[in-house]
Each structure stands twice: as structure tokens, then as C-alpha cells.
C-alpha atoms as a PDB file:
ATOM      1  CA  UNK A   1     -69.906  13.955  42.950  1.00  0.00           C
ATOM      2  CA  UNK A   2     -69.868  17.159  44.897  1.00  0.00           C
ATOM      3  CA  UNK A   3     -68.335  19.081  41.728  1.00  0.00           C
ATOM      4  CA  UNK A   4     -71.015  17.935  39.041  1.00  0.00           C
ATOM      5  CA  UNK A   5     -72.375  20.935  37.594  1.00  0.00           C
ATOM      6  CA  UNK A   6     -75.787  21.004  37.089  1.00  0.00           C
ATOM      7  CA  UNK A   7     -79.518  22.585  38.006  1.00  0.00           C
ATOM      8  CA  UNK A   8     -79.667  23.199  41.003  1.00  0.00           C
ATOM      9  CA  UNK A   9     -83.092  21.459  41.514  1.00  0.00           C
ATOM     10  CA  UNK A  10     -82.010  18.409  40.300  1.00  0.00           C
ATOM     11  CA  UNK A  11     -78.757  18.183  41.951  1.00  0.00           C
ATOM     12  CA  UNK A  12     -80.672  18.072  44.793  1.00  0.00           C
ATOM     13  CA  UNK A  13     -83.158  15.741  43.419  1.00  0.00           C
ATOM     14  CA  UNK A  14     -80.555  13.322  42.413  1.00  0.00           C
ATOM     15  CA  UNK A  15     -77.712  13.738  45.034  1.00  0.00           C
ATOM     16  CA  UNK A  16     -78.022  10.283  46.589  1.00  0.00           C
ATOM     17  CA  UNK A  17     -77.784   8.866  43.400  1.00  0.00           C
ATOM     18  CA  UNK A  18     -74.249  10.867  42.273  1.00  0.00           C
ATOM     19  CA  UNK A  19     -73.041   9.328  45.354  1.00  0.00           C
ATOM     20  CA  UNK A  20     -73.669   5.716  43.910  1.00  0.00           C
ATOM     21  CA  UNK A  21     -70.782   2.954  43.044  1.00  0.00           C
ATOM     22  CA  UNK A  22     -71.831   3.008  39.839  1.00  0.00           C
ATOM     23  CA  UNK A  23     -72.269   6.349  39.215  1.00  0.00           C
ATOM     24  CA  UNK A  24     -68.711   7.173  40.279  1.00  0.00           C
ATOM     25  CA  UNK A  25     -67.104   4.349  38.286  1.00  0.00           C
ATOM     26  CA  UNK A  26     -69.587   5.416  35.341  1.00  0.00           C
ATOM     27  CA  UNK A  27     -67.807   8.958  35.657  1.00  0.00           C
ATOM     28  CA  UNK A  28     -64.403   7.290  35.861  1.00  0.00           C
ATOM     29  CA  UNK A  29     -65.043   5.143  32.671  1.00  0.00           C
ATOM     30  CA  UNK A  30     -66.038   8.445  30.184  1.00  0.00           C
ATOM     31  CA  UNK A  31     -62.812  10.199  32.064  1.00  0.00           C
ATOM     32  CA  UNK A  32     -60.602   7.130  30.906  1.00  0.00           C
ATOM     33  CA  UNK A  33     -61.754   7.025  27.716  1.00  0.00           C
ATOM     34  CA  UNK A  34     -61.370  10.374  27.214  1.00  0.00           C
ATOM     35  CA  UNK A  35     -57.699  10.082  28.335  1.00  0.00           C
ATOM     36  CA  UNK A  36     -57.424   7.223  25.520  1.00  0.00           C
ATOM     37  CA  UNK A  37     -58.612   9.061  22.932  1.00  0.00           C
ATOM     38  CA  UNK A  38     -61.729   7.685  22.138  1.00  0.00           C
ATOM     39  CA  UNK A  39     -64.307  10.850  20.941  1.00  0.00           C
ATOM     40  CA  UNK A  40     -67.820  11.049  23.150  1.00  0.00           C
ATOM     41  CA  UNK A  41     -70.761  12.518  22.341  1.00  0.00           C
ATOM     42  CA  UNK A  42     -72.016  15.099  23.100  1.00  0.00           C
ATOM     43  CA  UNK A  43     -69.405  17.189  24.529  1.00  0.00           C
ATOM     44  CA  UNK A  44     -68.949  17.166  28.568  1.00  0.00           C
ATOM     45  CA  UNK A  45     -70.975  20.456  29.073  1.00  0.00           C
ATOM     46  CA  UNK A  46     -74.234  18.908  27.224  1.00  0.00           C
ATOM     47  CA  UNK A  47     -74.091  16.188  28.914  1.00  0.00           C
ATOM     48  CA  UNK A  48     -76.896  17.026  31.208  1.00  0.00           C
ATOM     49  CA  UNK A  49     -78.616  19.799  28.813  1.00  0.00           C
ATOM     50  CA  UNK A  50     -81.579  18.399  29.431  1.00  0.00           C
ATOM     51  CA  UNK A  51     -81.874  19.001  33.332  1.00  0.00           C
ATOM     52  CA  UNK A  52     -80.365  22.206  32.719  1.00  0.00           C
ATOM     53  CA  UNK A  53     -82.479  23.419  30.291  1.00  0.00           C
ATOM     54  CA  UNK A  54     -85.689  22.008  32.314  1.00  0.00           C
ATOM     55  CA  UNK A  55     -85.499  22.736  35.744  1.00  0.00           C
ATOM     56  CA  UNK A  56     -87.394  20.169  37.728  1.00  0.00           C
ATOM     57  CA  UNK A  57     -89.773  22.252  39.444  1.00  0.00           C
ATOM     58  CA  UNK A  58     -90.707  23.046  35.502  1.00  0.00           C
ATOM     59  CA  UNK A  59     -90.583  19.534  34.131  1.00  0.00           C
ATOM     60  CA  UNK A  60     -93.871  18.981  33.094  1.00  0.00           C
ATOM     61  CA  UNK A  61     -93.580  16.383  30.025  1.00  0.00           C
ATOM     62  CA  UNK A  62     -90.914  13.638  29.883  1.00  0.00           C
ATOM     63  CA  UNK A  63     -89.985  12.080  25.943  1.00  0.00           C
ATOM     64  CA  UNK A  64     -87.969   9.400  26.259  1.00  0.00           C
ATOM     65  CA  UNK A  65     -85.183   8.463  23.876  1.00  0.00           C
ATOM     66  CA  UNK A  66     -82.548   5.892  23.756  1.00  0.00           C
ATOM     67  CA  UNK A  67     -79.162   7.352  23.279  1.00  0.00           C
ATOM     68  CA  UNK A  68     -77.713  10.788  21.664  1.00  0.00           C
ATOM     69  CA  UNK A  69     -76.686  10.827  18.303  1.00  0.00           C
ATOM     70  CA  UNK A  70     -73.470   9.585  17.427  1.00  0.00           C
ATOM     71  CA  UNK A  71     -72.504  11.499  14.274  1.00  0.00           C
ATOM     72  CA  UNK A  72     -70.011  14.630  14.876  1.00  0.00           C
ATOM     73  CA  UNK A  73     -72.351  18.010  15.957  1.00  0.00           C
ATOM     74  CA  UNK A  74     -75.588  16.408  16.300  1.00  0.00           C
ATOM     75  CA  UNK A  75     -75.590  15.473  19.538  1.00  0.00           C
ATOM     76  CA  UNK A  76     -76.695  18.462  22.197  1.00  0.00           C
ATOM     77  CA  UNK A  77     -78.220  16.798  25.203  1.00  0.00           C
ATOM     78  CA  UNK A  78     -81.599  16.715  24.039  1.00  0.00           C
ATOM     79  CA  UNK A  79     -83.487  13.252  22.923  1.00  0.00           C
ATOM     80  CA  UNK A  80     -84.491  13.535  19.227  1.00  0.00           C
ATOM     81  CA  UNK A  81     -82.890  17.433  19.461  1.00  0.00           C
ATOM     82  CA  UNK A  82     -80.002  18.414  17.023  1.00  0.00           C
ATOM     83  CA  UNK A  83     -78.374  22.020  16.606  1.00  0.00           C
ATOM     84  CA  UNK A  84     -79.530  24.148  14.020  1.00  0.00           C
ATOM     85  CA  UNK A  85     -76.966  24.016  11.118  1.00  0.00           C
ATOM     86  CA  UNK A  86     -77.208  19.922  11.122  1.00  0.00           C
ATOM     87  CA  UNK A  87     -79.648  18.374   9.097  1.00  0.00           C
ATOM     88  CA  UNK A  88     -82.905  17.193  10.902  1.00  0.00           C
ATOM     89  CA  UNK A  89     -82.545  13.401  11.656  1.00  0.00           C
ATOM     90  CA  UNK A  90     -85.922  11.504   9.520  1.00  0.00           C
ATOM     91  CA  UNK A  91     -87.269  10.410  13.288  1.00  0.00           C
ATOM     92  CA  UNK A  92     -87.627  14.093  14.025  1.00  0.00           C
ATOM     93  CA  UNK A  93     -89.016  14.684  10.099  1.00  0.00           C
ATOM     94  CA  UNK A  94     -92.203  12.460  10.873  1.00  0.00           C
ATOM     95  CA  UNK A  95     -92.313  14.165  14.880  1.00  0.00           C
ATOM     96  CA  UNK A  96     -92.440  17.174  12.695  1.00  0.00           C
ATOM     97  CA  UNK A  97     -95.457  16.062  10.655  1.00  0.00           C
ATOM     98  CA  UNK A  98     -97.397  14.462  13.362  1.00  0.00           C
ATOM     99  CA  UNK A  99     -97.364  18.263  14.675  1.00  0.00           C
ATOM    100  CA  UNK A 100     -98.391  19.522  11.441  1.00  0.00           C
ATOM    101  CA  UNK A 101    -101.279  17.072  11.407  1.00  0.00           C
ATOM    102  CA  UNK A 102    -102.377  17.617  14.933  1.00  0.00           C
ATOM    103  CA  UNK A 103    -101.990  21.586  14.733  1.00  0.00           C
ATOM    104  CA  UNK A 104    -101.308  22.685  11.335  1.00  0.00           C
ATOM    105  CA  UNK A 105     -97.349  23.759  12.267  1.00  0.00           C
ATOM    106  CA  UNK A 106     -95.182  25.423   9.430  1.00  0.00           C
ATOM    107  CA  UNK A 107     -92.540  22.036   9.579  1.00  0.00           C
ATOM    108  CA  UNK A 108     -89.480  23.890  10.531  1.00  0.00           C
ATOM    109  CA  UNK A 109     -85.906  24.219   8.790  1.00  0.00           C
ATOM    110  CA  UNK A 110     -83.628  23.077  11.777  1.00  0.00           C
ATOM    111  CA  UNK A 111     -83.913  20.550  14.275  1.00  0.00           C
ATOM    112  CA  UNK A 112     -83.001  22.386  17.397  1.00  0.00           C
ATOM    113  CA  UNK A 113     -86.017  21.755  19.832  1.00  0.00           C
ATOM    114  CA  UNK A 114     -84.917  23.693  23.364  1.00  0.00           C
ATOM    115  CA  UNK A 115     -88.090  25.644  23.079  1.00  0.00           C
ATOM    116  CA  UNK A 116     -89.859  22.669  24.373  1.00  0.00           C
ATOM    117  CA  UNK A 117     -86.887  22.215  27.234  1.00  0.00           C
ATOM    118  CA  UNK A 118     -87.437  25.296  27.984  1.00  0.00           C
ATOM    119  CA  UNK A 119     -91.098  25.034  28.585  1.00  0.00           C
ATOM    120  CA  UNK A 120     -91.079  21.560  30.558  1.00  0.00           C
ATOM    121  CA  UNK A 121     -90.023  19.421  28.563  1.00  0.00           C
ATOM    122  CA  UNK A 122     -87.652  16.617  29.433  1.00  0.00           C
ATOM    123  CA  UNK A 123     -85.908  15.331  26.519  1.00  0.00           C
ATOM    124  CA  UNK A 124     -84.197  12.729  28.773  1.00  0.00           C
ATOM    125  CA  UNK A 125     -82.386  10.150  26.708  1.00  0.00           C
ATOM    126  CA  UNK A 126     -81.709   6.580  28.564  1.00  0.00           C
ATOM    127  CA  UNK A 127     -78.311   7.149  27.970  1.00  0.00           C
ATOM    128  CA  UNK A 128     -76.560  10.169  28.236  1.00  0.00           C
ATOM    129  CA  UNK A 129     -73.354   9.508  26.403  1.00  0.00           C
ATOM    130  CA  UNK A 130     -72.085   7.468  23.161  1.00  0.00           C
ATOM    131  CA  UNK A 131     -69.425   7.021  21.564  1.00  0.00           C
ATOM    132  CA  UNK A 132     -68.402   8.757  17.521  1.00  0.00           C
ATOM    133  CA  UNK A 133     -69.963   6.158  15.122  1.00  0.00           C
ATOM    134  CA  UNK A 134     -71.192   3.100  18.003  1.00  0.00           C
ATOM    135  CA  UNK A 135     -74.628   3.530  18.865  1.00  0.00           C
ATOM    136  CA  UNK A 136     -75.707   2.379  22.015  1.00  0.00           C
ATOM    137  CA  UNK A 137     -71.961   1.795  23.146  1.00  0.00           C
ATOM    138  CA  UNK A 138     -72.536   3.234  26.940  1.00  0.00           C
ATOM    139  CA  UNK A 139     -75.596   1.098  27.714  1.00  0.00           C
ATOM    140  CA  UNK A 140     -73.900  -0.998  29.764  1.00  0.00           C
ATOM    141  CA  UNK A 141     -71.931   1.859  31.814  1.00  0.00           C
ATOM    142  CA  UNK A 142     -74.215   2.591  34.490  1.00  0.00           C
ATOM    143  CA  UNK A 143     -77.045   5.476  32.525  1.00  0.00           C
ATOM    144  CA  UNK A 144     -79.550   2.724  31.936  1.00  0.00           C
ATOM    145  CA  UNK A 145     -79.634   2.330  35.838  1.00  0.00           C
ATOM    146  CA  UNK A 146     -79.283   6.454  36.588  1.00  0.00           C
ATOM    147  CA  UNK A 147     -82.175   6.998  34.155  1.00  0.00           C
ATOM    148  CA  UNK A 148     -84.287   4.502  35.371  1.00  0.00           C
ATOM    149  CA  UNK A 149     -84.002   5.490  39.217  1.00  0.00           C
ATOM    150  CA  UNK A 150     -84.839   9.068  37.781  1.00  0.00           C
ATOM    151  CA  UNK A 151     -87.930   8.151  36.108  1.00  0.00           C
ATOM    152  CA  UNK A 152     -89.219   5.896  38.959  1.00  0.00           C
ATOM    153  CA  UNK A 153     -87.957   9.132  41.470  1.00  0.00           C
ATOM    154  CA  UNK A 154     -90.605  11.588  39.504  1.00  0.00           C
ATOM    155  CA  UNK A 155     -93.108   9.235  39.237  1.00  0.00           C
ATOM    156  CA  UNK A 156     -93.112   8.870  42.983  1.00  0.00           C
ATOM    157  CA  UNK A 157     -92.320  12.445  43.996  1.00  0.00           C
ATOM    158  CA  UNK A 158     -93.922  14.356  41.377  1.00  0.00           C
ATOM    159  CA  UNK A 159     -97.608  14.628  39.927  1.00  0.00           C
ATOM    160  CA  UNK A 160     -99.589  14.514  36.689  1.00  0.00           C
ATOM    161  CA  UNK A 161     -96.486  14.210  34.346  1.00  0.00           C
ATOM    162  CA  UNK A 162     -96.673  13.369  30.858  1.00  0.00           C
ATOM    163  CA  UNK A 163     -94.479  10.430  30.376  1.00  0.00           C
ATOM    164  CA  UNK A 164     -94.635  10.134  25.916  1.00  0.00           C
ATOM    165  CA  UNK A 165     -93.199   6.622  25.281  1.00  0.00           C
ATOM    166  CA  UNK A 166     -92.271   5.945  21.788  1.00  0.00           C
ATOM    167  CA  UNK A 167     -91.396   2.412  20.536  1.00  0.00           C
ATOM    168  CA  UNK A 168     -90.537  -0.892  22.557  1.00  0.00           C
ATOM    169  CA  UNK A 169     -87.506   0.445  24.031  1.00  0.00           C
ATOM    170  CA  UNK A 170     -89.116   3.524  25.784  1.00  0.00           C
ATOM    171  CA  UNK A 171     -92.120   1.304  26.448  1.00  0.00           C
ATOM    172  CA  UNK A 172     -90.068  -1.112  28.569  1.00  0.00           C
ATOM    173  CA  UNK A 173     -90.340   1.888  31.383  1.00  0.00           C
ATOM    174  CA  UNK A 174     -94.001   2.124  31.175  1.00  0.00           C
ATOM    175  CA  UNK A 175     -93.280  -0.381  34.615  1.00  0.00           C
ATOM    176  CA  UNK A 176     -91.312   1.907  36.591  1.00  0.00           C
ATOM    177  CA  UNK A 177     -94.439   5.406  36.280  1.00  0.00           C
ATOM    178  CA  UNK A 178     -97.290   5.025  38.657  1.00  0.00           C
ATOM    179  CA  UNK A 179    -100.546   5.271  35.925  1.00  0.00           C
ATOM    180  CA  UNK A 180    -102.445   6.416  38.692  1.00  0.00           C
ATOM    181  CA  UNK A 181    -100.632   9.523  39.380  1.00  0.00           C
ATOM    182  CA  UNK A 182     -99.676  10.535  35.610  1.00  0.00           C
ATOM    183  CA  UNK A 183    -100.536  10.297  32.335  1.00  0.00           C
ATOM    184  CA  UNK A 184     -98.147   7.610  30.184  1.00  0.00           C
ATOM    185  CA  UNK A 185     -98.861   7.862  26.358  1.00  0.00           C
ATOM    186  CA  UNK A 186     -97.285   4.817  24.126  1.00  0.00           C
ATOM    187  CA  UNK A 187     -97.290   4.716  20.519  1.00  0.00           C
ATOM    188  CA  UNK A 188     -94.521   3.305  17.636  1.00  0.00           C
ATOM    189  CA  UNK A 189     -91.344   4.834  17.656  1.00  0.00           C
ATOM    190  CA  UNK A 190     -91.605   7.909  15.347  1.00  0.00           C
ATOM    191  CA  UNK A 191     -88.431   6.557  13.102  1.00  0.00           C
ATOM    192  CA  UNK A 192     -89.194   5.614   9.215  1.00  0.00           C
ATOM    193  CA  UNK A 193     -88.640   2.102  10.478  1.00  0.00           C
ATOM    194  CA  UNK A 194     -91.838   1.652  12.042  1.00  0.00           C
ATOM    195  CA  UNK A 195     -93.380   2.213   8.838  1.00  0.00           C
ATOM    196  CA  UNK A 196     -95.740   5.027   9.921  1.00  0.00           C
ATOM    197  CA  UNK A 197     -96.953   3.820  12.866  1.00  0.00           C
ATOM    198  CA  UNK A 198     -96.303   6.720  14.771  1.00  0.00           C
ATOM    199  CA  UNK A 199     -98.612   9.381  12.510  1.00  0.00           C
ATOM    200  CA  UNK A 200    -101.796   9.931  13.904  1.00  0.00           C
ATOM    201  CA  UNK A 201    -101.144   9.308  17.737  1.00  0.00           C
ATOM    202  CA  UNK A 202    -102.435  12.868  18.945  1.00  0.00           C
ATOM    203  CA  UNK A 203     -99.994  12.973  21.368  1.00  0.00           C
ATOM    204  CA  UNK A 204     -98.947  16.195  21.399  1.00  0.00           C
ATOM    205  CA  UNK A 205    -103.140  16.945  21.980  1.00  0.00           C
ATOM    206  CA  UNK A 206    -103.529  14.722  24.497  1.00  0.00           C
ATOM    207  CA  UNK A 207    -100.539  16.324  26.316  1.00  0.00           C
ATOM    208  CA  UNK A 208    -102.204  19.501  26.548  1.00  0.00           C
ATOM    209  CA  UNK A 209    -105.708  18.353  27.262  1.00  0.00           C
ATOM    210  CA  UNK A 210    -104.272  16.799  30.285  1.00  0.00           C
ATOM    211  CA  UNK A 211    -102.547  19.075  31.845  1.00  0.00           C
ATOM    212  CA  UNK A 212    -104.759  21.988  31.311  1.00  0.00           C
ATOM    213  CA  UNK A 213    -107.548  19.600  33.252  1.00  0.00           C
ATOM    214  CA  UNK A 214    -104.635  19.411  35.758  1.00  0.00           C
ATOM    215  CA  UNK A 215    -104.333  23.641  36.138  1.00  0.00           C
ATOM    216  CA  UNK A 216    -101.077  23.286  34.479  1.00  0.00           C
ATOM    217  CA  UNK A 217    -100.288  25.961  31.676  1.00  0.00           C
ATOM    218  CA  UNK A 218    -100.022  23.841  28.527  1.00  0.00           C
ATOM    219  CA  UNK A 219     -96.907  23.081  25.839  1.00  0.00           C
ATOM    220  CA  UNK A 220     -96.684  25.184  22.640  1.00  0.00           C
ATOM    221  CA  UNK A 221     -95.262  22.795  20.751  1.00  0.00           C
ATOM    222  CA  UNK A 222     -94.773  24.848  17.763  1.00  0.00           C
ATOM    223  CA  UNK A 223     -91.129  24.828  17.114  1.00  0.00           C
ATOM    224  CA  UNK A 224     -90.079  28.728  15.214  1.00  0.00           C
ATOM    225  CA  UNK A 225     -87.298  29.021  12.934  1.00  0.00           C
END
């Protein structure tokens, strides 16, 4: 996958990987599909917003999410992120008030959260494709397996990450980060489905208390309109 556009630190990173069975056949499933019509979010240049938007020698923080979006214009590359103009998905609402709890933060009037990307933070979703209206229709392709050799690749490679784990799905990962070497928070997913459970984890706090006992520089997480 020589022609794969993306940051240059990860390309590096993740160059054995591109080079993968799977990988190649995962490219030349979205390419058929494409060809037959079928509609995939988001659109081929997001597809790895995230690593271009957070360099790896700037990744400080990793959120994990499942898959993008699968409504038309939500979608951007970023787990939990949507473009301003579309209406803030309800998981995002209550990540929204768990910052205004923990800091006080104005709750802001769009969704788009690249100011974090930009700062560190991975917004890595497991998947990195879907298709229009069938979520969770690309698990099977081949990202479950990319994503997962990527997590356990910073875990051993890089130190004192923040890995934020929210819900059973993201906790299923907790296995492949070395606790020793970073810092994995867990909590309930922070969707209306898990009936609150996600309000009050101070993870946001804990974040930065970590890495400024590290000597890293810490996250504003206050997202401006």
C-alpha cells in the first residue's frame, strides 16, 4: 500500500501492517463496493483523519470508539466527532456535560472536536469505515484486526499514554495495553443507554493529572465554538 496517503509518522509506524493479506483485500472490498454503488462513510479522504490530524509523535491520549457514524455528513474520521452544521449525537451531549462537571465548560453548539486531535488526541474508532444506514457493517472486513495491532503497537513502542475506554466494547482492549507502562481509564459508555453511568468518571482530570506527573504538557479539553 505504497500509495496510501497518510501522516507521515504513522505510515511509517504502520507500514508492515499496509502490507498485510488482509489489509490489501480489506482495501479491495471498500473499492468494490464502491464500484457497486453501495455509499461508505466517511468519505475516502477522512478515512484516516484521525492519524492525520494527530501525528504520532503527538498522540498523547487514545478514546476509543466503535465505528463512524452512519447517517449522511456526520461521519469525519473522528470517534464520537461530527462536523459543525450536524446536530451533536446524545453520546457526545453527556461527554459534553461530564466536561462541564469536571471543569465548568460553556457546553458547546457543534460537535466538531479536532481541537482535541489536534492536541494528542486519538479519536481512533475500531472501525474505520461503515456503510449509509448499517452500523457496524465493516467489522468483519479486516479494521477490527488493523486497530487492534495498532493499539497493542503503541502500547509496546510508546509510553505513558492515556488509553480512555468507554463501555464493554472498548473495554474488551483493556488486554492488548501494557498497565504498567500507561494509564488505561474504563468507565460506561457515555451513550443515554447506559443510563448515566458515565457522569462523574473524572476522566478528563485524571488525564491531565497524569500526564503532567509524566512532564507531558496537558489536554485543554475545552471545546470553543
Amino acid at each position: 500500500m505504497k500509495d496510501l496517503k497518510l501522516e507521515a509518522g504513522w505510515k511509517e509506524f504502520l507500514k508492515a501492517e499496509f502490507d498485510k493479506p488482509y489489509f490489501i483485500e480489506l482495501i479491495r472490498i471498500l473499492k468494490s463496493q464502491k464500484l457497486a454503488g453501495k455509499t461508505i462513510y466517511p468519505p475516502g479522504s477522512l478515512i484516516f483523519n484521525a492519524f492525520d490530524s494527530t501525528p504520532l509523535d503527538k498522540t498523547k491520549v487514545i478514546i476509543l470508539g466503535q465505528d463512524p457514524y452512519h447517517g449522511p455528513g456526520e461521519a469525519m474520521g473522528l470517534c464520537f466527532s461530527v462536523p459543525r452544521g450536524i446536530p451533536v449525537p446524545p453520546s457526545l451531549q453527556n461527554i459534553y456535560k461530564e466536561l462541564n462537571r469536571e471543569f465548568g465548560y460553556k457546553i458547546p453548539n457543534h460537535g466538531d472536536l479536532s481541537q482535541w486531535a489536534y492536541q494528542g488526541v486519538l479519536l481512533l474508532n475500531a472501525s474505520l469505515t461503515v456503510e449509509h444506514r448499517n452500523p457496524n457493517s465493516h467489522k468483519g472486513y479486516g479494521w477490527h484486526q488493523f486497530t487492534d495491532h495498532l493499539i497493542h503497537l503503541l502500547s509496546v513502542h510508546k509510553e505513558n499514554l492515556v488509553f480512555m475506554l468507554w463501555g464493554n466494547f472498548a473495554k474488551s482492549k483493556k488486554q492488548l495495553i501494557d498497565d504498567t507502562r500507561h494509564l488505561i481509564l474504563e468507565s460506561a459508555h457515555p451513550s443515554p443507554l447506559a443510563g448515566g453511568k458515565f457522569h462523574g468518571n473524572d476522566h478528563f482530570k485524571k488525564a491531565n493529572l497524569y500526564l503532567t506527573k509524566h512532564g507531558i504538557e496537558a489536554i485543554d479539553w475545552q471545546i470553543r465554538d
